[in-house]
PDB file of N, CA and C in Angstrom:
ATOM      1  N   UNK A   1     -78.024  41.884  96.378  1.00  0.00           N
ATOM      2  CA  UNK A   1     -78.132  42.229  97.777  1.00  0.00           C
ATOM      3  C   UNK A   1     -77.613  41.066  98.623  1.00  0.00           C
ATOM      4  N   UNK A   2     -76.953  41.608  99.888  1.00  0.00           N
ATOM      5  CA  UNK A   2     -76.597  40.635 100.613  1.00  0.00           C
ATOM      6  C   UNK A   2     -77.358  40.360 101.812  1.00  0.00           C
ATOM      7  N   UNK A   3     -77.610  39.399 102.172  1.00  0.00           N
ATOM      8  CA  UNK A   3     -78.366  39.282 103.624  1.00  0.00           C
ATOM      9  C   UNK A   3     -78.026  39.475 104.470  1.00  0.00           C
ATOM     10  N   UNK A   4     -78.695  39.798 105.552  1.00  0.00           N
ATOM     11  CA  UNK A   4     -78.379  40.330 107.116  1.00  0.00           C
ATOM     12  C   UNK A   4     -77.103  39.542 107.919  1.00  0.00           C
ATOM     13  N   UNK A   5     -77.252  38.404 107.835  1.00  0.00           N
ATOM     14  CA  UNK A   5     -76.702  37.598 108.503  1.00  0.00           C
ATOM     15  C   UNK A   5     -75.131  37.378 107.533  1.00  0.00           C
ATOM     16  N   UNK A   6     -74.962  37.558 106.897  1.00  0.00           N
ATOM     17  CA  UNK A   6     -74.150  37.174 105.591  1.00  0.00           C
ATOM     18  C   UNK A   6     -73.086  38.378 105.958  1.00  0.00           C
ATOM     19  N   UNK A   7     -73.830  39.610 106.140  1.00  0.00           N
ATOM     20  CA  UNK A   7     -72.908  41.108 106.008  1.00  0.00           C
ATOM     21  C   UNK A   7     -72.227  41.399 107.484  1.00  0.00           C
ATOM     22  N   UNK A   8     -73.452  40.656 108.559  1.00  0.00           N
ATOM     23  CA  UNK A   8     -73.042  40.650 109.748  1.00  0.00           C
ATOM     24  C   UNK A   8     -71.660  39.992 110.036  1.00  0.00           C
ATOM     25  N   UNK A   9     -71.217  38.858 109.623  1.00  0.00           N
ATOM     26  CA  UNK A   9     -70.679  37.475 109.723  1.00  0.00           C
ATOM     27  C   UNK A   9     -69.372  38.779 109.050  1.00  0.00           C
ATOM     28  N   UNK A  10     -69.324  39.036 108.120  1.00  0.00           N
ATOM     29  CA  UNK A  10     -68.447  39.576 107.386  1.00  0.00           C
ATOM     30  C   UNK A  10     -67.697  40.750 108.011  1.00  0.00           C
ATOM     31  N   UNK A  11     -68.611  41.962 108.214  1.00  0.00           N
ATOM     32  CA  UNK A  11     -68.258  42.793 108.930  1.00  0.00           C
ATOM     33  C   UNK A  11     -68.028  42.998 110.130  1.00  0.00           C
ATOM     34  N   UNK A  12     -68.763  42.168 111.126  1.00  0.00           N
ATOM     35  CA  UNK A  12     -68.537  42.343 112.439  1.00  0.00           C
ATOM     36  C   UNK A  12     -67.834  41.079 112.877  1.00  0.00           C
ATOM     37  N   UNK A  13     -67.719  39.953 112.581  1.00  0.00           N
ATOM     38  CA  UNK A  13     -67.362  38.655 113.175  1.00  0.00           C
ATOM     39  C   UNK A  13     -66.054  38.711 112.397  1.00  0.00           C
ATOM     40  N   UNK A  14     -66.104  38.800 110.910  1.00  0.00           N
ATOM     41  CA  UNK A  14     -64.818  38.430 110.517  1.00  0.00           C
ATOM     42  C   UNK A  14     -63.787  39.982 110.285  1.00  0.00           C
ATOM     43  N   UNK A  15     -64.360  41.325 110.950  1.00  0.00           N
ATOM     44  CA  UNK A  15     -63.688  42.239 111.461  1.00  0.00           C
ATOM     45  C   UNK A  15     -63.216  42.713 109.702  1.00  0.00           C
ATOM     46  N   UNK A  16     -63.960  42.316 108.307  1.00  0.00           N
ATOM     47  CA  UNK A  16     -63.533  42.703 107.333  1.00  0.00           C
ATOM     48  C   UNK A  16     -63.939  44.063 106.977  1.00  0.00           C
ATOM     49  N   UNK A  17     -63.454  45.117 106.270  1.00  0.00           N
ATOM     50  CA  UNK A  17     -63.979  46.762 105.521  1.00  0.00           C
ATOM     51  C   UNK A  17     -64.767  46.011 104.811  1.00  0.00           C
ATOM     52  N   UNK A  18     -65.550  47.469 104.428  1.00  0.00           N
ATOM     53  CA  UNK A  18     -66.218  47.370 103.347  1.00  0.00           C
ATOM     54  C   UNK A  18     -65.877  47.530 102.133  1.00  0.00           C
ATOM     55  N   UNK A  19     -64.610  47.656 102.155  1.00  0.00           N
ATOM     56  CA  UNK A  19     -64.033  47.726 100.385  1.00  0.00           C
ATOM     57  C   UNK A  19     -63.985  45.981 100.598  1.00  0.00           C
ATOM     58  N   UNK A  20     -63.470  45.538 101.625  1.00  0.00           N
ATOM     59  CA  UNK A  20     -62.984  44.171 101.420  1.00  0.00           C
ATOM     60  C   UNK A  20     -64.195  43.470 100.894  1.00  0.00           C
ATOM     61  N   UNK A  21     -65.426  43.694 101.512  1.00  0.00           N
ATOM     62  CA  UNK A  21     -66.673  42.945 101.273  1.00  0.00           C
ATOM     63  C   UNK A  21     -66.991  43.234 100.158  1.00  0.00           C
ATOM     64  N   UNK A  22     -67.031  44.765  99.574  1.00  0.00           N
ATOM     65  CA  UNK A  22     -67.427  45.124  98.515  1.00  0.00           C
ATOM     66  C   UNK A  22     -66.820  44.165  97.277  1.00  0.00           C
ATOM     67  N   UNK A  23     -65.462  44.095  97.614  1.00  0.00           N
ATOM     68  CA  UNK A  23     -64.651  43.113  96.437  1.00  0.00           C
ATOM     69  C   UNK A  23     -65.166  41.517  96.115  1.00  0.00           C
ATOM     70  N   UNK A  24     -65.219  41.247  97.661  1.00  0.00           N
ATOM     71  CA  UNK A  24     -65.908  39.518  97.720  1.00  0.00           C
ATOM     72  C   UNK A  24     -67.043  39.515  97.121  1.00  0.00           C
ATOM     73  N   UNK A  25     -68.454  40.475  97.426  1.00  0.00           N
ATOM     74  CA  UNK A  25     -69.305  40.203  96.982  1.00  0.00           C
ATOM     75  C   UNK A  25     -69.472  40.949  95.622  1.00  0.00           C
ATOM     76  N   UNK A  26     -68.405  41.573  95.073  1.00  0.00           N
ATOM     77  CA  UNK A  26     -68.450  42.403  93.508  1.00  0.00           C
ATOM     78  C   UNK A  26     -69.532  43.098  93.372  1.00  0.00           C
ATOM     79  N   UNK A  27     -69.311  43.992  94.136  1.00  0.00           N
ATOM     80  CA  UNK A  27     -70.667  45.239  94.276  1.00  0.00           C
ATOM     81  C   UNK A  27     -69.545  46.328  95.029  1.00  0.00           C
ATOM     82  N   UNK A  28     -70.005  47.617  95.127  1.00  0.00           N
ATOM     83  CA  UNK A  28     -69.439  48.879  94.973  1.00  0.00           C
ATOM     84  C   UNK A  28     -69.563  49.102  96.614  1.00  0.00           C
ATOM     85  N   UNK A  29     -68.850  49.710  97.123  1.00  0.00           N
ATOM     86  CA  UNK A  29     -68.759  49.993  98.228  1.00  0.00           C
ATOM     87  C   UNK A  29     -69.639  50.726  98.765  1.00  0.00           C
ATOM     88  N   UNK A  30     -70.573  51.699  98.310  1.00  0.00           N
ATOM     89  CA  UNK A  30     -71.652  52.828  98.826  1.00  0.00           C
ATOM     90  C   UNK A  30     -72.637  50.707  98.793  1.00  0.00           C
ATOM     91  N   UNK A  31     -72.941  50.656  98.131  1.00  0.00           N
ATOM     92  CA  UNK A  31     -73.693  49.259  98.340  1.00  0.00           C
ATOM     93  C   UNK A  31     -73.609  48.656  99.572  1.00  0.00           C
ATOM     94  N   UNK A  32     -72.437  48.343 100.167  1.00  0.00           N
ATOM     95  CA  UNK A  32     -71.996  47.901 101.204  1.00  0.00           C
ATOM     96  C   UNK A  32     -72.496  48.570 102.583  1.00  0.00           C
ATOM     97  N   UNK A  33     -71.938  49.902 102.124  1.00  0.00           N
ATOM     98  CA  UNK A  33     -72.427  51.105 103.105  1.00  0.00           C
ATOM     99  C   UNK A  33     -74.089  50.803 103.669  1.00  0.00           C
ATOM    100  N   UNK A  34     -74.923  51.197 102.103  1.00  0.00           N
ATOM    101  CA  UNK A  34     -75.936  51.320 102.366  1.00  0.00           C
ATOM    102  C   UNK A  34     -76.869  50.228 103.443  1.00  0.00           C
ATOM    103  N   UNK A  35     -76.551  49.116 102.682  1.00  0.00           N
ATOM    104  CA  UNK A  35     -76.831  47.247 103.393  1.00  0.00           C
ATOM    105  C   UNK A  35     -76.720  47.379 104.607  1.00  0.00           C
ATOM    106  N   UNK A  36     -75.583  48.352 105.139  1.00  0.00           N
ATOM    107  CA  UNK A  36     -75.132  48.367 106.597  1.00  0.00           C
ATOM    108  C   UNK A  36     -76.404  49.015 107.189  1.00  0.00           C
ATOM    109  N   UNK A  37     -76.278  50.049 106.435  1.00  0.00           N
ATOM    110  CA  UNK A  37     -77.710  51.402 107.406  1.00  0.00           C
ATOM    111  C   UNK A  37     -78.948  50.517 107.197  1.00  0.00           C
ATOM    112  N   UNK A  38     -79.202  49.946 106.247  1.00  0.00           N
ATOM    113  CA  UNK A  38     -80.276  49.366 105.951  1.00  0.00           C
ATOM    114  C   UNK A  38     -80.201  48.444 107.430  1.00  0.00           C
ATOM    115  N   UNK A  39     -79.617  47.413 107.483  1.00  0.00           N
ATOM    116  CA  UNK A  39     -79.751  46.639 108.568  1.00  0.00           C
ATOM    117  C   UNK A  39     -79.655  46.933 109.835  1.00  0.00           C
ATOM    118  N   UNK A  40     -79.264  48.461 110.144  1.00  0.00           N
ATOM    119  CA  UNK A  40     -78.873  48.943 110.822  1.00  0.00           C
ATOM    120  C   UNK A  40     -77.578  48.465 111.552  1.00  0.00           C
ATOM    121  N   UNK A  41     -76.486  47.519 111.035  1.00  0.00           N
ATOM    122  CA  UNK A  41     -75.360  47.151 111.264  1.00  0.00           C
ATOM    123  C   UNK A  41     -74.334  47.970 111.523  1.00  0.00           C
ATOM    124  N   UNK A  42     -73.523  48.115 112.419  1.00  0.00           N
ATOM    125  CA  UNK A  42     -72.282  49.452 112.828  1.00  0.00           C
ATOM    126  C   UNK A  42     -71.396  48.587 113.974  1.00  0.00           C
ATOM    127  N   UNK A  43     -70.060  49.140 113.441  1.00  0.00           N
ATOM    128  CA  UNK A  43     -69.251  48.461 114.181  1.00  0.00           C
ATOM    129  C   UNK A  43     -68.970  49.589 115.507  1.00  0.00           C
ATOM    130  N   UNK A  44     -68.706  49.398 116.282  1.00  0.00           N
ATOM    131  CA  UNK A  44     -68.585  50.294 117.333  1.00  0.00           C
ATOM    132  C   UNK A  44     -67.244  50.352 117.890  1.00  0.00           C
ATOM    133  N   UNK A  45     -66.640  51.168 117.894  1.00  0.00           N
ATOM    134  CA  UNK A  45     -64.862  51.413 117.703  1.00  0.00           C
ATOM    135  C   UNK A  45     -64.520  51.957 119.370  1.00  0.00           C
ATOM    136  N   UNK A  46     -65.755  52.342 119.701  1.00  0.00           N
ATOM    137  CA  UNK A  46     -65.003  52.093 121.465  1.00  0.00           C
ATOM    138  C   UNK A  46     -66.376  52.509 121.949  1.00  0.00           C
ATOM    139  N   UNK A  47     -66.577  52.621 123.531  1.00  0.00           N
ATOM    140  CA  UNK A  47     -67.657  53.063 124.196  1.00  0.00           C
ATOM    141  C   UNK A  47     -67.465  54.398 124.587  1.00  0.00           C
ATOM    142  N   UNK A  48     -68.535  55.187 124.723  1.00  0.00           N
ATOM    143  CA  UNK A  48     -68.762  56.075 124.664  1.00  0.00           C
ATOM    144  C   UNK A  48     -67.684  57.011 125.868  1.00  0.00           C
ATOM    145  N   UNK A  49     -67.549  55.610 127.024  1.00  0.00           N
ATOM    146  CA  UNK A  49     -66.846  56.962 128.113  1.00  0.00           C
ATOM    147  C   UNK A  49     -65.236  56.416 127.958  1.00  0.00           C
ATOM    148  N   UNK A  50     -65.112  55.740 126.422  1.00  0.00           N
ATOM    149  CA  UNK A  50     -63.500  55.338 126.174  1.00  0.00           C
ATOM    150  C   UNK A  50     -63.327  56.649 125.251  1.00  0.00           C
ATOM    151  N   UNK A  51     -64.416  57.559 124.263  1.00  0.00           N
ATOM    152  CA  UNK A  51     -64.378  57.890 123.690  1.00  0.00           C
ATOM    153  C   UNK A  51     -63.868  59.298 124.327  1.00  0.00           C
ATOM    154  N   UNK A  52     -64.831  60.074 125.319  1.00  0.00           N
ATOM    155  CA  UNK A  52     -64.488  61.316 125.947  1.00  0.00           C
ATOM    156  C   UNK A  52     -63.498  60.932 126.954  1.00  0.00           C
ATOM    157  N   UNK A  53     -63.137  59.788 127.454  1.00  0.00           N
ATOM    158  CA  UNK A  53     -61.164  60.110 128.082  1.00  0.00           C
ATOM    159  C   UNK A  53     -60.430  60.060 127.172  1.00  0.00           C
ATOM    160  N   UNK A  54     -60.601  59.661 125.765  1.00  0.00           N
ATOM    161  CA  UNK A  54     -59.650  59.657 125.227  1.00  0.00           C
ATOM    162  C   UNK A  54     -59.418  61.505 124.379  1.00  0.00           C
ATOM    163  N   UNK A  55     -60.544  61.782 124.133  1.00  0.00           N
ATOM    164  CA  UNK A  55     -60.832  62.882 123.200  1.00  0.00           C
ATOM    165  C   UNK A  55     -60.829  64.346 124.281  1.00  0.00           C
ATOM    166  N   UNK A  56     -61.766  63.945 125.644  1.00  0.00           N
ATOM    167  CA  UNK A  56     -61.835  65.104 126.380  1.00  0.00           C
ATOM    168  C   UNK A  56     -60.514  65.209 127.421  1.00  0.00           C
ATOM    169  N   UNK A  57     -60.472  63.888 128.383  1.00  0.00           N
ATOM    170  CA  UNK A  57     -59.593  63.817 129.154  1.00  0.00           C
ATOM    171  C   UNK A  57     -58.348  63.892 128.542  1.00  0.00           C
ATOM    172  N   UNK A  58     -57.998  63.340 127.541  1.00  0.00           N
ATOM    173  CA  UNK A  58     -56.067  63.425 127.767  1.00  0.00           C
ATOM    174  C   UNK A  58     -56.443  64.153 126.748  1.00  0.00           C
ATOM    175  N   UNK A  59     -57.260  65.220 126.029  1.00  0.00           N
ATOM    176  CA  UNK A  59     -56.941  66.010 125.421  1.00  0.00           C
ATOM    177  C   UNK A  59     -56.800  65.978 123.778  1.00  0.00           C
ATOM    178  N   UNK A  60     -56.594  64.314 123.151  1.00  0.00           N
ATOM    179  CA  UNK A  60     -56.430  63.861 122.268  1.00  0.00           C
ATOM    180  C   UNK A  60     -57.332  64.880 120.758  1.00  0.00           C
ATOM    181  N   UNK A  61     -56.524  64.582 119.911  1.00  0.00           N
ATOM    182  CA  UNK A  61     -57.081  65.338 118.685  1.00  0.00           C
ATOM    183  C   UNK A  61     -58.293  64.016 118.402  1.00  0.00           C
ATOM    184  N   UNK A  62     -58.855  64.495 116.913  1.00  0.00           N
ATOM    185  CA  UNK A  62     -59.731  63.313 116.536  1.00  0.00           C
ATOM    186  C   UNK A  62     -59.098  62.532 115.686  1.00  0.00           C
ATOM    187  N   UNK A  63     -57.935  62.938 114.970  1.00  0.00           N
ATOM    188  CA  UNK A  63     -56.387  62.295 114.438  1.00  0.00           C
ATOM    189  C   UNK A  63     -56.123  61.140 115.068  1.00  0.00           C
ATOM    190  N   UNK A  64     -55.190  61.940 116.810  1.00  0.00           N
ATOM    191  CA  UNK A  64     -55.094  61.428 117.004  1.00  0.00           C
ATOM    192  C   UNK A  64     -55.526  60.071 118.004  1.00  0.00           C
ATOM    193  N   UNK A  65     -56.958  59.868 117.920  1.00  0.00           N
ATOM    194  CA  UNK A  65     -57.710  58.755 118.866  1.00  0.00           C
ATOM    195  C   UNK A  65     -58.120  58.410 117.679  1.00  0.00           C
ATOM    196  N   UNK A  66     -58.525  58.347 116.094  1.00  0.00           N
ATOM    197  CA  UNK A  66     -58.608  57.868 115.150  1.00  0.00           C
ATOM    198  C   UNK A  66     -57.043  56.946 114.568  1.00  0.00           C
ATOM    199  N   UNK A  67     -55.943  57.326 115.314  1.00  0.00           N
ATOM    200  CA  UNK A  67     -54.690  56.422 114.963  1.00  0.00           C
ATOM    201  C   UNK A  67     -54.734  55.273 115.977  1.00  0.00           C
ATOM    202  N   UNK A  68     -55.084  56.012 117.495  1.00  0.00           N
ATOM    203  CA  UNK A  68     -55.338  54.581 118.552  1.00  0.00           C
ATOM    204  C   UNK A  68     -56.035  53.698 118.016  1.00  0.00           C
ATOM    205  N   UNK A  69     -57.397  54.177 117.578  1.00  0.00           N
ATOM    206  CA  UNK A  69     -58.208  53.070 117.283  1.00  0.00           C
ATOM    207  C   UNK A  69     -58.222  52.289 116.018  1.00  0.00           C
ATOM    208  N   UNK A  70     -57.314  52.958 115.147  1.00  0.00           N
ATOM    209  CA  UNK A  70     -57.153  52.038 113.800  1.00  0.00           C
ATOM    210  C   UNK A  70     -58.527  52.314 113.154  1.00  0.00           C
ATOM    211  N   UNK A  71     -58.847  53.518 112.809  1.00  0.00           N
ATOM    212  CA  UNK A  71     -60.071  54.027 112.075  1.00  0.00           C
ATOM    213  C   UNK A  71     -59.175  55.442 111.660  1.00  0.00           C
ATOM    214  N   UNK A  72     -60.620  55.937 110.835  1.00  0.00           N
ATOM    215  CA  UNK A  72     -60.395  57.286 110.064  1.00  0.00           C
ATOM    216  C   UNK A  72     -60.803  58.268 111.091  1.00  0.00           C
ATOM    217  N   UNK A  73     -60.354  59.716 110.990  1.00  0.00           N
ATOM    218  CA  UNK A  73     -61.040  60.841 111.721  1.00  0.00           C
ATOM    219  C   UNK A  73     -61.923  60.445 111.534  1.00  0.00           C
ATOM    220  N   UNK A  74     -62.534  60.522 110.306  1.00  0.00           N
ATOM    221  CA  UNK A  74     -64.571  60.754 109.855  1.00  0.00           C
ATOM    222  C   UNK A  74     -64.889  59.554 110.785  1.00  0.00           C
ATOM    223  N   UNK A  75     -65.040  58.589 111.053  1.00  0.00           N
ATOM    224  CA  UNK A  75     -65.271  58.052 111.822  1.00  0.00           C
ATOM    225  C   UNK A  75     -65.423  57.994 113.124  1.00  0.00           C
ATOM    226  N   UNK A  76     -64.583  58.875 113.496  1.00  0.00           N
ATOM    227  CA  UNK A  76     -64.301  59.375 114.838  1.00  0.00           C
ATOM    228  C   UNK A  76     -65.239  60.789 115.113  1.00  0.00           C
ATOM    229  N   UNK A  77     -65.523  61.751 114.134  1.00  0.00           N
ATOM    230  CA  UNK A  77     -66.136  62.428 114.174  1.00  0.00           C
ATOM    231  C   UNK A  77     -67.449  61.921 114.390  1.00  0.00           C
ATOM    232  N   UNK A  78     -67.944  61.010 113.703  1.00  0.00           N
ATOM    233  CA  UNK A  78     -69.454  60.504 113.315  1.00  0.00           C
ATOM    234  C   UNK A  78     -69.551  60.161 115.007  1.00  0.00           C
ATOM    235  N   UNK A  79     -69.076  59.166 115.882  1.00  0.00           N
ATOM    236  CA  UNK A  79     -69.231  58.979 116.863  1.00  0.00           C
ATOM    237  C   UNK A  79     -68.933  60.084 118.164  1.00  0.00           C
ATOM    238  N   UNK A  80     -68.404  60.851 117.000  1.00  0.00           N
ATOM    239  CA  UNK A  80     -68.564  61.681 118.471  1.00  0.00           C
ATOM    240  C   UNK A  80     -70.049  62.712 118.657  1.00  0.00           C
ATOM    241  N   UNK A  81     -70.330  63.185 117.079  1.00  0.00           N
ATOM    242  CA  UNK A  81     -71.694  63.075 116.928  1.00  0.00           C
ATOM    243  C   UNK A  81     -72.444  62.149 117.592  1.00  0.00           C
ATOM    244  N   UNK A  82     -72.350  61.086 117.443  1.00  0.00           N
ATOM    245  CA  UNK A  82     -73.483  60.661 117.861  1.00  0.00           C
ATOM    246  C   UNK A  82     -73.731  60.701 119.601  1.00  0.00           C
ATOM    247  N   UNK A  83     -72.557  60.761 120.436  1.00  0.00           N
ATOM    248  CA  UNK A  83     -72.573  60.074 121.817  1.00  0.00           C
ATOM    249  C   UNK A  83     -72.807  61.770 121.876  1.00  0.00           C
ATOM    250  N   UNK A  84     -72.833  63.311 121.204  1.00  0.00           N
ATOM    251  CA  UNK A  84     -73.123  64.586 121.126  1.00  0.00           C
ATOM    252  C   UNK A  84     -71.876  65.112 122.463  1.00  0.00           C
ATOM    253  N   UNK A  85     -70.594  64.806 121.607  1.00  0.00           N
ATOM    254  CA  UNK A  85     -69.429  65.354 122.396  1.00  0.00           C
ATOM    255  C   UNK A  85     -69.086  66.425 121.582  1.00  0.00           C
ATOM    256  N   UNK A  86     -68.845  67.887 121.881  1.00  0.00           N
ATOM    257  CA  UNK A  86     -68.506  69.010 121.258  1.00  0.00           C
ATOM    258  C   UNK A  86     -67.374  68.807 120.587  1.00  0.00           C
ATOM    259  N   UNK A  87     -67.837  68.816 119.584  1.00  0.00           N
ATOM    260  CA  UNK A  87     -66.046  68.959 118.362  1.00  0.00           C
ATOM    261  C   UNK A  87     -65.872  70.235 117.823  1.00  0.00           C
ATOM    262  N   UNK A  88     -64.424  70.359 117.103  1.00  0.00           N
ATOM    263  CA  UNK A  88     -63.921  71.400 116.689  1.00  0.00           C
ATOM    264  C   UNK A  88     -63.808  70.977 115.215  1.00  0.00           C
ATOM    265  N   UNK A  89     -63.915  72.076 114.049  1.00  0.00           N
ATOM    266  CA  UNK A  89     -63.512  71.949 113.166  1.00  0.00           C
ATOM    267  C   UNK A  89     -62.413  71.180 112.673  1.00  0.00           C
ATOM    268  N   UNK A  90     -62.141  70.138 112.342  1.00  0.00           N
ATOM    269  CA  UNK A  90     -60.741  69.874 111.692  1.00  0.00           C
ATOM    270  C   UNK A  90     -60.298  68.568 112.485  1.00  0.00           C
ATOM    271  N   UNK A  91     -61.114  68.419 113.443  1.00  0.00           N
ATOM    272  CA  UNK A  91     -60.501  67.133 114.267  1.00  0.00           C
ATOM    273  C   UNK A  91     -60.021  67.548 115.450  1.00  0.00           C
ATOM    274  N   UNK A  92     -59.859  68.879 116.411  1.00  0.00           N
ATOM    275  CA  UNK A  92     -59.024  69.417 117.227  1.00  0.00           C
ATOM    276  C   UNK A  92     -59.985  69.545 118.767  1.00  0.00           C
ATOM    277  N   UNK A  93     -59.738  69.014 119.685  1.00  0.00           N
ATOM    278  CA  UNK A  93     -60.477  69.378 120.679  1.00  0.00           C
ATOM    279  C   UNK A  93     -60.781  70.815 121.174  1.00  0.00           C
ATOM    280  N   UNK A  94     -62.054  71.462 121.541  1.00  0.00           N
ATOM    281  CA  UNK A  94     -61.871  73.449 121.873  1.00  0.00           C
ATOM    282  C   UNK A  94     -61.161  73.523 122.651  1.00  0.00           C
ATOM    283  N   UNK A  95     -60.541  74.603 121.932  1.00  0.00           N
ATOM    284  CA  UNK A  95     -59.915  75.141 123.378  1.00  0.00           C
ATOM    285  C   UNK A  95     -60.095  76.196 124.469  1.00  0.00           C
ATOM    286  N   UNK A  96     -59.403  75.404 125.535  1.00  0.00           N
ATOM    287  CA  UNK A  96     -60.447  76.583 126.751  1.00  0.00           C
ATOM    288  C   UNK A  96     -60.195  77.661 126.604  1.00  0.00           C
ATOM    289  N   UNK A  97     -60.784  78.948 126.839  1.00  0.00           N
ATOM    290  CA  UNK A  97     -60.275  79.968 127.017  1.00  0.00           C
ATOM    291  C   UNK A  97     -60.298  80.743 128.219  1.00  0.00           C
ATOM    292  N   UNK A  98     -59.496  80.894 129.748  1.00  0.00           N
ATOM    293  CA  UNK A  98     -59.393  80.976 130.199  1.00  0.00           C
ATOM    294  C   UNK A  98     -58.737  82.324 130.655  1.00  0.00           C
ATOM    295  N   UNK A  99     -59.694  83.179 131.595  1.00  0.00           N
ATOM    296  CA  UNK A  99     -59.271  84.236 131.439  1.00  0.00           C
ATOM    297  C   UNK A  99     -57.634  84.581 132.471  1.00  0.00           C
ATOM    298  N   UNK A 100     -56.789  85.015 132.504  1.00  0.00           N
ATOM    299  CA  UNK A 100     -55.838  85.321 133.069  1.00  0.00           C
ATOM    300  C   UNK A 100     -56.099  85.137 134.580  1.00  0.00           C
ATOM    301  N   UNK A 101     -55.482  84.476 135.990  1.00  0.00           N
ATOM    302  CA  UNK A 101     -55.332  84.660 136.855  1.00  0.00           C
ATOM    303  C   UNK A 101     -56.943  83.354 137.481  1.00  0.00           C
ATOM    304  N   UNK A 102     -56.738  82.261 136.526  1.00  0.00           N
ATOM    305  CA  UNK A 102     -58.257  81.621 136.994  1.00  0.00           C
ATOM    306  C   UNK A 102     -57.419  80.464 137.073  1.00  0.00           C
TER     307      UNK A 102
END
């Protein structure tokens, strides 16, 4: 096990993945994962009202604001869960449906 301060330093200060850490400290990546939730450690990939201009306002897929930010969709999904912004299957923002003449 790694310590709080140790995983912090790693992941958030020195901006490393968790495969990367996983390798340094020769332990498996769900390990890494877990240490994180355990400590409750999370890197935070934008704020919440960077998240809905990017996703609601200009319309952006979860693709593509997961390529801005240099992360994965799933990642992008998870936060959008969490800040509870309506997603679409697949990464795609809904679309409106708007009746004729509105």
């Amino acid at each position: 096990m790694i310590e709080k301060e140790k995983l912090y330093e790693m992941y958030i200060e020195r901006d490393m993945t968790m495969y990367e850490i996983a390798d340094e400290v020769d332990c498996g990546v769900t390990s890494v994962s877990n240490w994180c939730k355990k400590y409750n450690i999370e890197k935070v990939i934008c704020s919440e009202e960077e998240l809905r201009e990017m996703y609601i306002e200009q319309n952006m897929t979860q693709y593509e604001v997961a390529d801005e930010l240099g992360c994965s969709q799933t990642v992008v999904s998870r936060w959008c869960n969490k800040y509870n912004i309506e997603t679409e299957m697949g990464g795609s923002y809904p679309t409106l449906n708007l009746s004729e003449g509105e």
